[in-house]
C-alpha atoms as a PDB file:
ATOM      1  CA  UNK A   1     -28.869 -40.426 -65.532  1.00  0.00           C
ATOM      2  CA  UNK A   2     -26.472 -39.549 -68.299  1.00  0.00           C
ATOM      3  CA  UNK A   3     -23.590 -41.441 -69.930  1.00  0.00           C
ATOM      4  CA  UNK A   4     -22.094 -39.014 -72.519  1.00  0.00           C
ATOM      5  CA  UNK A   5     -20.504 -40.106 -76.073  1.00  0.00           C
ATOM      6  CA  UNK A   6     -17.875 -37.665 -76.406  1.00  0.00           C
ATOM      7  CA  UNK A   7     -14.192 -37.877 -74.730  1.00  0.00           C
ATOM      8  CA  UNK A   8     -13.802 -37.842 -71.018  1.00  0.00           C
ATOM      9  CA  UNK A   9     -10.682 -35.611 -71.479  1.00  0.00           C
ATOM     10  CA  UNK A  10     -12.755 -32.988 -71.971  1.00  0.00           C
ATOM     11  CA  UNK A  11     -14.776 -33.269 -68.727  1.00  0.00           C
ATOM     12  CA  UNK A  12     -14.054 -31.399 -65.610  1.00  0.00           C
ATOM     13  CA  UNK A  13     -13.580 -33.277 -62.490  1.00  0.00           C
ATOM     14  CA  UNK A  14     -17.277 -33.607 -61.240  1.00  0.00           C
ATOM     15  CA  UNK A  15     -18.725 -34.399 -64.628  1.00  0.00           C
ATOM     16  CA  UNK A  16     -15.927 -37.319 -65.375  1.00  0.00           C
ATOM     17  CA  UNK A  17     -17.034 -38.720 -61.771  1.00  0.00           C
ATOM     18  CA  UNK A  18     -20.476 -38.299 -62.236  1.00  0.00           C
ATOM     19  CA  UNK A  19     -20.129 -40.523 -65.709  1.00  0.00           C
ATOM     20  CA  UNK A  20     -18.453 -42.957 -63.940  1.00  0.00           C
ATOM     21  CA  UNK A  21     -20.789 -43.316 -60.702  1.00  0.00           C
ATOM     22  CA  UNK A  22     -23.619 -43.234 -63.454  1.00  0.00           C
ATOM     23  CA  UNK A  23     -22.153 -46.243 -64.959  1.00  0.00           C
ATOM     24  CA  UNK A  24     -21.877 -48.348 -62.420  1.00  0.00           C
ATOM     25  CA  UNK A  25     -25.404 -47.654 -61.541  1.00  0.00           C
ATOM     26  CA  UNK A  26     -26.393 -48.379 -65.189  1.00  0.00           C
ATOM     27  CA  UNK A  27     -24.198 -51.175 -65.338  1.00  0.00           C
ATOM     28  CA  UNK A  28     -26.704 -52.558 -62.072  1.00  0.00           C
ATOM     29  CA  UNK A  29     -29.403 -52.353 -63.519  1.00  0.00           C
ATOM     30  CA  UNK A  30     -28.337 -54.297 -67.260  1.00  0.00           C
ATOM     31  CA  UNK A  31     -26.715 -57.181 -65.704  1.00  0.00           C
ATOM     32  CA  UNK A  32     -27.484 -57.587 -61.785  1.00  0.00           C
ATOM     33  CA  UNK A  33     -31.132 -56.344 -62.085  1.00  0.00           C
ATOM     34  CA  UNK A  34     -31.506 -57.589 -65.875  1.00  0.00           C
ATOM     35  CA  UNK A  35     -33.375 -54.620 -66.869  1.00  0.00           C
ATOM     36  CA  UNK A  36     -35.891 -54.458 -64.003  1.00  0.00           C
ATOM     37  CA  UNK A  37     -36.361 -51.603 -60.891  1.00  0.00           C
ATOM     38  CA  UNK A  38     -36.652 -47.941 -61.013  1.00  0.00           C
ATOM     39  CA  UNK A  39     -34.263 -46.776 -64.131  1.00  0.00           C
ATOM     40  CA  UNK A  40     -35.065 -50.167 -66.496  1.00  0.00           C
ATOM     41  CA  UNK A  41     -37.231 -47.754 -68.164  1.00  0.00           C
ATOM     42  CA  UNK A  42     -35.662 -44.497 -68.564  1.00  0.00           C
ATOM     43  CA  UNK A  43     -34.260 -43.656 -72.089  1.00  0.00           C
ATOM     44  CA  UNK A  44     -30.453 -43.825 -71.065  1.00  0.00           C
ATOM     45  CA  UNK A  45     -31.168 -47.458 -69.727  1.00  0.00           C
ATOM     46  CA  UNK A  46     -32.857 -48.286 -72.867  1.00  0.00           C
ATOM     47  CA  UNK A  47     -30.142 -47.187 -75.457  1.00  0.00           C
ATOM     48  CA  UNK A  48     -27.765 -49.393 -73.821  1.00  0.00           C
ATOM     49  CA  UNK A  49     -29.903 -52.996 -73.040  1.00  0.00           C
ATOM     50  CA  UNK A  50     -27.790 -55.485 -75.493  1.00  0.00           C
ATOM     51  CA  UNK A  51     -24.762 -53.533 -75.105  1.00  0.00           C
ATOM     52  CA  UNK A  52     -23.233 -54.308 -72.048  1.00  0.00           C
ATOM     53  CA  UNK A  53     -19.599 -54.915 -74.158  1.00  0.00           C
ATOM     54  CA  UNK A  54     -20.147 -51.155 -75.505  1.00  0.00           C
ATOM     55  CA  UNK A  55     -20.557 -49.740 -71.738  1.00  0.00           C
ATOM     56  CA  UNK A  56     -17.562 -52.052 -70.720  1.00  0.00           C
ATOM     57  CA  UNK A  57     -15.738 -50.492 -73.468  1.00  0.00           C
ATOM     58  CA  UNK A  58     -16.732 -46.783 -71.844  1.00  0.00           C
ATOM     59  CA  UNK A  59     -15.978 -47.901 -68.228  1.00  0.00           C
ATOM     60  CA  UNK A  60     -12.773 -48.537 -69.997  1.00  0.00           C
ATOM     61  CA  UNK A  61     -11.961 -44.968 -71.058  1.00  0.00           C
ATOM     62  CA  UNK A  62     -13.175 -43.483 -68.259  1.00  0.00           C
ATOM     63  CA  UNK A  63     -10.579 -45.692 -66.106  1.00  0.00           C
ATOM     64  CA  UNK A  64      -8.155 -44.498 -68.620  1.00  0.00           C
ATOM     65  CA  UNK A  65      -8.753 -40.727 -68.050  1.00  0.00           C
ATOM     66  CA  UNK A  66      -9.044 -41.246 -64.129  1.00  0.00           C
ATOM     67  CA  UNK A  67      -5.480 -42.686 -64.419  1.00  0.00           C
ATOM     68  CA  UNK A  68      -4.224 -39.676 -66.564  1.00  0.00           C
ATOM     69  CA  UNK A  69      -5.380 -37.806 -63.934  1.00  0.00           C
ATOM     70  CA  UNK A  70      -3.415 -39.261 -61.057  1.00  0.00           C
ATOM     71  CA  UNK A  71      -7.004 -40.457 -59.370  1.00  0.00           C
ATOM     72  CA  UNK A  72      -6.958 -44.076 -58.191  1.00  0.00           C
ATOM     73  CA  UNK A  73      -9.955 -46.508 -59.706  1.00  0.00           C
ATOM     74  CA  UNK A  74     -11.146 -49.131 -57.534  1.00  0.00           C
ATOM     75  CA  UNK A  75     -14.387 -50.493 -58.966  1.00  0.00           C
ATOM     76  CA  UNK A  76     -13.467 -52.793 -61.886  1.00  0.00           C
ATOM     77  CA  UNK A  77     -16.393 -54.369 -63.862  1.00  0.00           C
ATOM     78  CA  UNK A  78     -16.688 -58.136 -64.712  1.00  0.00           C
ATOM     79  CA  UNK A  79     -15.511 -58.693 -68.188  1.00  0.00           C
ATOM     80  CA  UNK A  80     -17.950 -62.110 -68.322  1.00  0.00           C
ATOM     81  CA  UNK A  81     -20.972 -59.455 -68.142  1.00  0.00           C
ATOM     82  CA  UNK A  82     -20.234 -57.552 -70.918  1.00  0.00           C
ATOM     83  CA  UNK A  83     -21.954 -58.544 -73.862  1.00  0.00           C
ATOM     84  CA  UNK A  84     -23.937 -57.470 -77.081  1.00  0.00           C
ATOM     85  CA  UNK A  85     -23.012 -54.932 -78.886  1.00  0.00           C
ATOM     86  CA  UNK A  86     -19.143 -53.902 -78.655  1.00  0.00           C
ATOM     87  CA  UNK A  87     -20.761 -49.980 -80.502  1.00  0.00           C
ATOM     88  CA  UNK A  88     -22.930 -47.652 -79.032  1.00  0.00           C
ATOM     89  CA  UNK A  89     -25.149 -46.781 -82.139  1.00  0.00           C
ATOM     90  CA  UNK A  90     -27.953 -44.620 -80.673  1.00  0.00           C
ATOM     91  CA  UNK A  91     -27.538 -41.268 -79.242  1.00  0.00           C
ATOM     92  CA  UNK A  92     -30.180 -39.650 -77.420  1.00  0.00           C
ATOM     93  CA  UNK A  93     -28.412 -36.180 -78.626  1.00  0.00           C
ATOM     94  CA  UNK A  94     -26.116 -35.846 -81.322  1.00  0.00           C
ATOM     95  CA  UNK A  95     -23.101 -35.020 -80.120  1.00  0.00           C
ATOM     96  CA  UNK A  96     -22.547 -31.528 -80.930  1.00  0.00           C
ATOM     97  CA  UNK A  97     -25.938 -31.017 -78.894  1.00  0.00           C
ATOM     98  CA  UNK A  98     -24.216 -32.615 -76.017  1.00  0.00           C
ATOM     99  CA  UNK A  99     -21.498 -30.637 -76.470  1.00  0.00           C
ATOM    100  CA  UNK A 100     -23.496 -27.489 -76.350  1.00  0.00           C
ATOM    101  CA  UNK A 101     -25.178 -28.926 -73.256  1.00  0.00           C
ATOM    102  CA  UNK A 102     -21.915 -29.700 -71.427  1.00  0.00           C
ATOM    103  CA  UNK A 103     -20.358 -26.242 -72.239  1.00  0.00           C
ATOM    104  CA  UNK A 104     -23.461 -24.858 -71.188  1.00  0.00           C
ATOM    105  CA  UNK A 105     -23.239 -25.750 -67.994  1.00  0.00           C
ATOM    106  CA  UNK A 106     -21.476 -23.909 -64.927  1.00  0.00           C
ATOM    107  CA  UNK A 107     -17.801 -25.992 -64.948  1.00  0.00           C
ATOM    108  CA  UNK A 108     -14.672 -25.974 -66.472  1.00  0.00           C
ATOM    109  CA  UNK A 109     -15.594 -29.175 -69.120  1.00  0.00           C
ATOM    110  CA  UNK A 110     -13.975 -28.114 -72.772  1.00  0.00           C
ATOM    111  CA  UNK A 111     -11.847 -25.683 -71.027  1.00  0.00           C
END
């Protein structure tokens, strides 16, 4: 599970989707499953508890970049959920590291 920090314009198709499907999943598991199951306790799930208005706010770009992109968004998230924090303030890599680790890997993402 992996919700990036940097721009969505830079990722390539499947990495922009796989955010977004992430998200959803993550989003789950802070308000629907209030923190319990099988991801409550992974390190991406933890950054985010108490920042459910921060994740809206990334849901929100995403949707933004799937519409620059001529792809059709059908999975809204309810506003009244998001909560907390309206900042993401801890990164589990800085983001040049995720940069690196994004380039690094075998698509078109920074391209």
């Amino acid at each position: 599970m992996r919700i990036w920090d940097l721009p969505p314009k830079h990722f390539c198709h499947k990495h922009l989707v796989a955010e977004h499907r992430e998200l959803h999943g993550l989003w789950n598991i802070l308000t629907i499953h209030r923190g319990q199951g099988g991801y409550s306790r992974h390190p991406e799930t933890l950054r985010w508890v108490g920042k459910t208005k921060a994740l809206y706010s990334r849901h929100k770009l995403l949707v933004k970049e799937f519409k620059r992109r001529g792809y059709r968004h059908l999975s809204p998230l309810d506003k009244k959920l998001a909560t907390g924090k309206s900042k993401q303030d801890k990164l589990i890599d800085s983001l040049i590291k995720q940069r690196e680790k994004l380039k690094a890997k075998n698509c078109i993402c920074f391209k």
